[in-house]
C-alpha atoms as a PDB file:
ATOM      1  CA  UNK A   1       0.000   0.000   0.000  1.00  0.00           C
ATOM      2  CA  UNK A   2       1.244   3.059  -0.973  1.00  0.00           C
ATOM      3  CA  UNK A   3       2.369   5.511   2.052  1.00  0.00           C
ATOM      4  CA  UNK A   4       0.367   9.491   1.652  1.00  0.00           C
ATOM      5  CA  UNK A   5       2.480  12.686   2.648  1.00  0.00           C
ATOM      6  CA  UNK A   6       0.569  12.664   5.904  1.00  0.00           C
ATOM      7  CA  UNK A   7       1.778   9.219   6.885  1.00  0.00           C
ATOM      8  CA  UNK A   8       5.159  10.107   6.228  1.00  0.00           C
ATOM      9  CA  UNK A   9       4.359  13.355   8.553  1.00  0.00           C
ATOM     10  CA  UNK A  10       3.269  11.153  11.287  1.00  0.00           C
ATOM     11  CA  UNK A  11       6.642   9.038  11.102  1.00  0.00           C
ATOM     12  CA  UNK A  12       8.494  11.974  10.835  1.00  0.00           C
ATOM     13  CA  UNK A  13       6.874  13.238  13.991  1.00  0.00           C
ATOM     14  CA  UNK A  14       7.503  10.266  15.697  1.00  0.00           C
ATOM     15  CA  UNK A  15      10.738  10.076  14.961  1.00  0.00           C
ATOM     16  CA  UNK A  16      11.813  13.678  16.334  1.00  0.00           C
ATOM     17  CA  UNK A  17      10.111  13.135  19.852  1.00  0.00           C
ATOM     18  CA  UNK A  18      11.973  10.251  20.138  1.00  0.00           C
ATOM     19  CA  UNK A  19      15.008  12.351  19.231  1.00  0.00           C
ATOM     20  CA  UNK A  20      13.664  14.808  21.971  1.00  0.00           C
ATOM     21  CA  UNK A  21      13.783  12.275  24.648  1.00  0.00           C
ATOM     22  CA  UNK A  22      17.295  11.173  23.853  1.00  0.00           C
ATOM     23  CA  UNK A  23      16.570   7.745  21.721  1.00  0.00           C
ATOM     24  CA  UNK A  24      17.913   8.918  18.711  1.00  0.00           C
ATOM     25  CA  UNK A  25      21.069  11.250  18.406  1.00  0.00           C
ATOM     26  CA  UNK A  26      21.173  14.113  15.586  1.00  0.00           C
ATOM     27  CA  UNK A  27      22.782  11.993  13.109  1.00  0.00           C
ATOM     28  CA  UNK A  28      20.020   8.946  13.641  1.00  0.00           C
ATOM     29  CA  UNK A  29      17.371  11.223  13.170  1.00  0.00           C
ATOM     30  CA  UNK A  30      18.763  12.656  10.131  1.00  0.00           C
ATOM     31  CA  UNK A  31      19.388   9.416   8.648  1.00  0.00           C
ATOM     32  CA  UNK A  32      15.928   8.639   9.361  1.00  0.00           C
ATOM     33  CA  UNK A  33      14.384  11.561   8.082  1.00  0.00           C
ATOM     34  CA  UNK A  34      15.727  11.311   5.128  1.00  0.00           C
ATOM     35  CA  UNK A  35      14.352   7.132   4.657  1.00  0.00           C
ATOM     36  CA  UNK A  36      10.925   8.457   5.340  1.00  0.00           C
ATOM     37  CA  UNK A  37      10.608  11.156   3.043  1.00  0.00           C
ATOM     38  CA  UNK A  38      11.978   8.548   0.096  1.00  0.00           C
ATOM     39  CA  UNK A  39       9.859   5.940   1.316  1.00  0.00           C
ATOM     40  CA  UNK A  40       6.190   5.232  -0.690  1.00  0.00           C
ATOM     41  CA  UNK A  41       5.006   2.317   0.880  1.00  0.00           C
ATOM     42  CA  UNK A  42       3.848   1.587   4.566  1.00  0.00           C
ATOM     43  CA  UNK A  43       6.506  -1.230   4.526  1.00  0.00           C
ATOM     44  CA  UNK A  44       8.981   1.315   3.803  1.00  0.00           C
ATOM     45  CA  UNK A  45       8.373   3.439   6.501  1.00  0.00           C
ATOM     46  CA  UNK A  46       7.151   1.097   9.480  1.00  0.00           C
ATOM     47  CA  UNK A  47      10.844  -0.323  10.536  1.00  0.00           C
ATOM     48  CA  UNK A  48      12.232   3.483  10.728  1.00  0.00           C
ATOM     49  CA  UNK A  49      10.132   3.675  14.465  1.00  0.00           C
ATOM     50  CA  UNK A  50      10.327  -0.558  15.148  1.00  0.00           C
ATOM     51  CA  UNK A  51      12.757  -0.072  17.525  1.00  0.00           C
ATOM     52  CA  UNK A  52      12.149   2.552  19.549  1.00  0.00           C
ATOM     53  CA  UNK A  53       8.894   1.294  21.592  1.00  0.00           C
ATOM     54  CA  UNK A  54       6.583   3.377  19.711  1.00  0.00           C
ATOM     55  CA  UNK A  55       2.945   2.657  20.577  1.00  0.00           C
ATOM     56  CA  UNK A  56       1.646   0.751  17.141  1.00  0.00           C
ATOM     57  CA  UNK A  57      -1.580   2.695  17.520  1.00  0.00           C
ATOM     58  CA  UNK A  58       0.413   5.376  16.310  1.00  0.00           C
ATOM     59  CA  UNK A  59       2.164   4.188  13.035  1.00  0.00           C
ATOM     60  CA  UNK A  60       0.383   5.062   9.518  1.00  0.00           C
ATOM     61  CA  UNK A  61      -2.437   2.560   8.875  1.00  0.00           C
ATOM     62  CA  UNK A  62      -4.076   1.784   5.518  1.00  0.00           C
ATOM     63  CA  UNK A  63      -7.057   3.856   5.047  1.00  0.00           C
ATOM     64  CA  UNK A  64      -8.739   3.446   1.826  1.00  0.00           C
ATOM     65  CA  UNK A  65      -9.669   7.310   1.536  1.00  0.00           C
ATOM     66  CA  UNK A  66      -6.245   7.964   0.643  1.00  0.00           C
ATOM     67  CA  UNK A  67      -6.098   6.401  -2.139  1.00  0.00           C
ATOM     68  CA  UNK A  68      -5.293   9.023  -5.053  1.00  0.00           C
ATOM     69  CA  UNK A  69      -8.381   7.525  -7.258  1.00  0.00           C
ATOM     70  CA  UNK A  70     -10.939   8.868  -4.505  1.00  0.00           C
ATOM     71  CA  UNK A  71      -9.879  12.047  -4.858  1.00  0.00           C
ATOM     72  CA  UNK A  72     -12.711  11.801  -8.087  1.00  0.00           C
ATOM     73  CA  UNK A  73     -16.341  12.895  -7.770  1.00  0.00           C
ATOM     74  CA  UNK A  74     -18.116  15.699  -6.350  1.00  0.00           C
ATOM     75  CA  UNK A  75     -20.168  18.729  -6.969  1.00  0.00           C
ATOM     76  CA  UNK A  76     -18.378  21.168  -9.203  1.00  0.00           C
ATOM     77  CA  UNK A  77     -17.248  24.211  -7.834  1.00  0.00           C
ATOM     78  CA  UNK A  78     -16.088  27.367  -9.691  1.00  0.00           C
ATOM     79  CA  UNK A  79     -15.297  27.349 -13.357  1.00  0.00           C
ATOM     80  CA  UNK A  80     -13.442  30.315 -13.416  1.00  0.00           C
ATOM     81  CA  UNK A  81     -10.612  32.714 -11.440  1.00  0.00           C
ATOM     82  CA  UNK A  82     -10.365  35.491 -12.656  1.00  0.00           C
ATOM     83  CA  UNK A  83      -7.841  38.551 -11.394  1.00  0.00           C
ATOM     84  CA  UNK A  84      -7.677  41.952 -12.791  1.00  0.00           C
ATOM     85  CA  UNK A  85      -5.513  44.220 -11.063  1.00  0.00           C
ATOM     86  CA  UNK A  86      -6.053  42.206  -8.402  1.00  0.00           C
ATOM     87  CA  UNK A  87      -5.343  38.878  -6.668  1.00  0.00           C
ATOM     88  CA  UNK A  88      -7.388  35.298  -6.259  1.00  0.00           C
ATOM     89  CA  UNK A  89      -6.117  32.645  -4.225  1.00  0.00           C
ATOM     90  CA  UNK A  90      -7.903  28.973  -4.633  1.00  0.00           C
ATOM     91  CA  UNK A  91      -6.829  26.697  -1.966  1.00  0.00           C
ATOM     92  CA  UNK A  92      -8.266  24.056   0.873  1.00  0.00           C
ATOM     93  CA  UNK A  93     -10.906  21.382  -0.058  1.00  0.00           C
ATOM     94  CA  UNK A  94     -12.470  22.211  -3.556  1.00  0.00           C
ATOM     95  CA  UNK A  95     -13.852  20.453  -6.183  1.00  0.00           C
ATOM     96  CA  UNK A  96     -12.405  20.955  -9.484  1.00  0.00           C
ATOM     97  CA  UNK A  97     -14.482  21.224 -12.316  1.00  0.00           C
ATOM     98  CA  UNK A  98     -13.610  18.903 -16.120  1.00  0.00           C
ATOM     99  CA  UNK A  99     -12.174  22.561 -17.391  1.00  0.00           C
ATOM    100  CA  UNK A 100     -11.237  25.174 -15.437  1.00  0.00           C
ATOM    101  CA  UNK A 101     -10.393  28.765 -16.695  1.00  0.00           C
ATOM    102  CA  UNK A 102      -8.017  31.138 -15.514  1.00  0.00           C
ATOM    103  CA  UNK A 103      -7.235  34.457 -16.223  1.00  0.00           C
ATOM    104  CA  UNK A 104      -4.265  36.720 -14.828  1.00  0.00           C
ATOM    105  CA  UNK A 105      -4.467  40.374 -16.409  1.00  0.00           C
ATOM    106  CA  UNK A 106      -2.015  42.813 -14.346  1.00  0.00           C
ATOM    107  CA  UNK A 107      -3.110  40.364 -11.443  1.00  0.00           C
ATOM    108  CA  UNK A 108      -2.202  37.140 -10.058  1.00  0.00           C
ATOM    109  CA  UNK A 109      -3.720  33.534  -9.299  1.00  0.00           C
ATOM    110  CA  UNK A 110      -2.994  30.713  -7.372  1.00  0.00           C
ATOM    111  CA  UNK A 111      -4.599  27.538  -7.171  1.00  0.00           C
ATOM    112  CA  UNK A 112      -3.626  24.949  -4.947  1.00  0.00           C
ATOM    113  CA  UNK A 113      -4.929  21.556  -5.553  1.00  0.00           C
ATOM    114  CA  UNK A 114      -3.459  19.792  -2.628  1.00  0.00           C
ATOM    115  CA  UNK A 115      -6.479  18.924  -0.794  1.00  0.00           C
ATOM    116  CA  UNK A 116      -9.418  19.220  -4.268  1.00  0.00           C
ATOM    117  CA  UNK A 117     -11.250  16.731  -5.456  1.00  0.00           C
ATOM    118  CA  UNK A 118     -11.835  16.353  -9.345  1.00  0.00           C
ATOM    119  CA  UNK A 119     -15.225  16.430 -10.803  1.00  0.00           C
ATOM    120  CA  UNK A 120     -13.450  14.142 -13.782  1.00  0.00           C
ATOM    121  CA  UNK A 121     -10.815  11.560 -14.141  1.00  0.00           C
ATOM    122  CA  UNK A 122      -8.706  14.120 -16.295  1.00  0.00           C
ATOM    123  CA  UNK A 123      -9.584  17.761 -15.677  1.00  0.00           C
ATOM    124  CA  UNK A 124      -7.955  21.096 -18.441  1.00  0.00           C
ATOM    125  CA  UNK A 125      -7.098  24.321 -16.932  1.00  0.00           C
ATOM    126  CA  UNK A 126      -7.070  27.009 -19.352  1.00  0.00           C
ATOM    127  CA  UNK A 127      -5.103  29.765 -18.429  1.00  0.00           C
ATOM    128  CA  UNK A 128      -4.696  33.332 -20.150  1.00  0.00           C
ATOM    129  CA  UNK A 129      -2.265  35.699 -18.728  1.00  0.00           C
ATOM    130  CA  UNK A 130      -1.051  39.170 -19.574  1.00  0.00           C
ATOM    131  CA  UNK A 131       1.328  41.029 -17.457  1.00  0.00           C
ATOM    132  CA  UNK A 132       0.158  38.764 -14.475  1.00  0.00           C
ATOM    133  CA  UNK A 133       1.363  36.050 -12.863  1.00  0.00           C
ATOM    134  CA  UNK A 134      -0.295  32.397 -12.013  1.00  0.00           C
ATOM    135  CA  UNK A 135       1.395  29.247  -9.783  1.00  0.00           C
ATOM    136  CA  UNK A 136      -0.457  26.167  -9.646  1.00  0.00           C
ATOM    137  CA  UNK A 137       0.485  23.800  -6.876  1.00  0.00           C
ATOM    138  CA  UNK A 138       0.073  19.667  -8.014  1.00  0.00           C
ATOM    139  CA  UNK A 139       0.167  16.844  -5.417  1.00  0.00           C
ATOM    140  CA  UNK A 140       2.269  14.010  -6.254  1.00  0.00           C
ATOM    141  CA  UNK A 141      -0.847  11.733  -6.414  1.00  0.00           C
ATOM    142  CA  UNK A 142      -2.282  13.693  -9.513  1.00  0.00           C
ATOM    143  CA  UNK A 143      -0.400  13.457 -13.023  1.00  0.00           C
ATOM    144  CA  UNK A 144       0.171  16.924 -14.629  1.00  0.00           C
ATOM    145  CA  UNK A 145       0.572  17.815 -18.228  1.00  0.00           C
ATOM    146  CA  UNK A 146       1.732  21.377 -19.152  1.00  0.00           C
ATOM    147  CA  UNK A 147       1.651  22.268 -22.799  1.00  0.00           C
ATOM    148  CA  UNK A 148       1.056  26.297 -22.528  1.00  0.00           C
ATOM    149  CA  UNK A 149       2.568  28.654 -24.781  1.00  0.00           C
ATOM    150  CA  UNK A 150       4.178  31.326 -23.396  1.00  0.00           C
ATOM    151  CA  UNK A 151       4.752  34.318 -25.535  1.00  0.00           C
ATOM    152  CA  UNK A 152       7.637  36.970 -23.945  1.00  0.00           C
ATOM    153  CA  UNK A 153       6.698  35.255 -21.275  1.00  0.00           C
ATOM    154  CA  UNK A 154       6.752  31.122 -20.125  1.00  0.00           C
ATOM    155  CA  UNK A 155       5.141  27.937 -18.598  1.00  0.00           C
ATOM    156  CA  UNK A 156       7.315  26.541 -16.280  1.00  0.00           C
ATOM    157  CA  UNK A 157       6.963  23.091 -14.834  1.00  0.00           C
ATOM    158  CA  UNK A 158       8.598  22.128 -12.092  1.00  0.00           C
ATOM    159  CA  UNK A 159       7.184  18.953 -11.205  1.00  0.00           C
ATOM    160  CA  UNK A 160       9.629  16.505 -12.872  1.00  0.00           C
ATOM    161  CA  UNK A 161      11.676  16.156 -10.231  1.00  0.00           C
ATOM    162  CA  UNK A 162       9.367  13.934  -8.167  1.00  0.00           C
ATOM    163  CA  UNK A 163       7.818  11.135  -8.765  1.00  0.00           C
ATOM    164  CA  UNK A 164       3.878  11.139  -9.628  1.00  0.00           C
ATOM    165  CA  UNK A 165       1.671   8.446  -7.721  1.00  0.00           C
ATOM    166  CA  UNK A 166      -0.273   6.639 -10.266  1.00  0.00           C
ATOM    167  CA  UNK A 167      -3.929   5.952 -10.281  1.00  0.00           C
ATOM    168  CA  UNK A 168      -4.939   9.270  -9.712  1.00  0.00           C
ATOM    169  CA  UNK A 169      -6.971  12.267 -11.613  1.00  0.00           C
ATOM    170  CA  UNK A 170      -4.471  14.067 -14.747  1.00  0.00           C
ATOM    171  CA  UNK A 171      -4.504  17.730 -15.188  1.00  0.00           C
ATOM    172  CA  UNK A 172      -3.588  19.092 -18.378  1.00  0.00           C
ATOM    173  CA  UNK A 173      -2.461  23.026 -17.934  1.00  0.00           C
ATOM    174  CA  UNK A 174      -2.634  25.106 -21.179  1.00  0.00           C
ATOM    175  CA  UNK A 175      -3.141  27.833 -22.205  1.00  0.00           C
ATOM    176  CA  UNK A 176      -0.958  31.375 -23.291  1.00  0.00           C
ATOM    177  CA  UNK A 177       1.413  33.370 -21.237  1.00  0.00           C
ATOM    178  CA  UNK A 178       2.117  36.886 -22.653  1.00  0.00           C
ATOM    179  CA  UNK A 179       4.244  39.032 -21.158  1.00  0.00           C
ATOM    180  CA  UNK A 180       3.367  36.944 -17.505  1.00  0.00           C
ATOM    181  CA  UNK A 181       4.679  33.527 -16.227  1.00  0.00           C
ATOM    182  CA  UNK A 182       2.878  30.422 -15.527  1.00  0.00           C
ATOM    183  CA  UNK A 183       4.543  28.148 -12.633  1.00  0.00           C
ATOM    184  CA  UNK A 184       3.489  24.737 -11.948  1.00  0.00           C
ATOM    185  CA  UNK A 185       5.155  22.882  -8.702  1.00  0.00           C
ATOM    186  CA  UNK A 186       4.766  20.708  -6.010  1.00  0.00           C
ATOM    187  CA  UNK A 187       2.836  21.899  -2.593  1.00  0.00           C
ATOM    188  CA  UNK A 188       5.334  23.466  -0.651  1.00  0.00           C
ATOM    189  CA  UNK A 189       7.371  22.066   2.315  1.00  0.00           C
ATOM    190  CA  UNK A 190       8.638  23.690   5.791  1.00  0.00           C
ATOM    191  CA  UNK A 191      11.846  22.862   7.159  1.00  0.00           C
ATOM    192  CA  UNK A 192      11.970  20.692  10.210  1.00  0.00           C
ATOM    193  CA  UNK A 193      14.154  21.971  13.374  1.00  0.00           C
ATOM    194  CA  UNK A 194      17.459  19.725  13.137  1.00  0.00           C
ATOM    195  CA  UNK A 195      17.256  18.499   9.976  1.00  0.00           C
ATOM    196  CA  UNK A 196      17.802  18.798   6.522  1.00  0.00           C
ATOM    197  CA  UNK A 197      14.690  17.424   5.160  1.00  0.00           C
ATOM    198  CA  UNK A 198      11.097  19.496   4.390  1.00  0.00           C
ATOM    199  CA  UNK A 199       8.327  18.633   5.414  1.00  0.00           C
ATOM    200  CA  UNK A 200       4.921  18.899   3.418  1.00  0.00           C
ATOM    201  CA  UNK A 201       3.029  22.110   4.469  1.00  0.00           C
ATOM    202  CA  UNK A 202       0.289  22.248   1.702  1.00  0.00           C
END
């Protein structure tokens, strides 16, 4: 079974109280750290707190909702975000519609699809930007395609450097960029005290 960001969280958390009461030294934790936030199973990640007397209640469990294909169906929600001079920022647990359109004029967008649900397997964003700016944040567990124009200006995605989950909804991002800059990336991550490793913030 495949291991969500959350579960690797939880492991992570586990792993610096026990650092905090003097069962693991700096470089243990480290070392640690760093197998959990490579791991994608539950196998992968259940020996890193074996043994250090950890109650099992607290290690990750399977849990069917977190599955990436559940994050399909729903109600739609907004078809459109639309800044002009002016700022729109799409986050928390939304339901993404089969096309979405954006538009960025002297303004900027975000959308963060962390925590959304898709109204379709495969869902298009359409975004238009002119002197604007728009950054859309993809979960590993949903597939992104970016094939935007960008026209003295670009589509950048940045997602290539992790892995993508399969089994879960595809977004296809296009759209034209003129003058302005499209980002696409990964939900960002906050640095954890003593180590060298991020940890998912959303």
């Amino acid at each position: 079974m495949r291991a969500s960001d959350a579960d690797r969280e939880k492991v992570a958390r586990l792993l610096q109280q026990a650092h905090g009461e003097g069962r693991l030294d700096l470089h243990e934790l480290d070392e640690r750290l760093g197998a959990v936030y490579a791991a994608k199973t539950y196998g992968e990640l259940a020996p890193l707190t074996a043994d250090l007397g950890m109650p099992t209640a607290t290690l990750p469990s399977p849990v069917a909702q977190h599955l990436p294909s559940n994050r399909i169906g729903g109600v739609a929600g907004p078809t459109t975000s639309i800044a002009f001079w002016s700022g729109v920022d799409r986050k928390g647990e939304w339901v993404v519609p089969a096309t979405h359109s954006v538009v960025a004029i002297m303004g900027g967008v975000a959308l963060d699809l962390s925590r959304a649900r898709f109204v379709e397997a495969e869902t298009t964003i359409n975004v238009f930007a002119l002197w604007g700016g728009v950054e859309i944040r993809v979960p590993e567990d949903v597939t992104v395609r970016v094939d935007g124009a960008g026209i003295m200006g670009a589509f950048e995605d940045n997602t290539h450097d992790t892995p993508t989950v399969p089994g879960g909804p595809v977004v296809r991002i296009t759209g034209v960029a003129l003058m302005a800059g499209v980002e696409v990336r990964r939900p960002k991550r906050k640095k954890l005290k003593g180590s060298k490793h991020g940890e998912i913030e959303g």
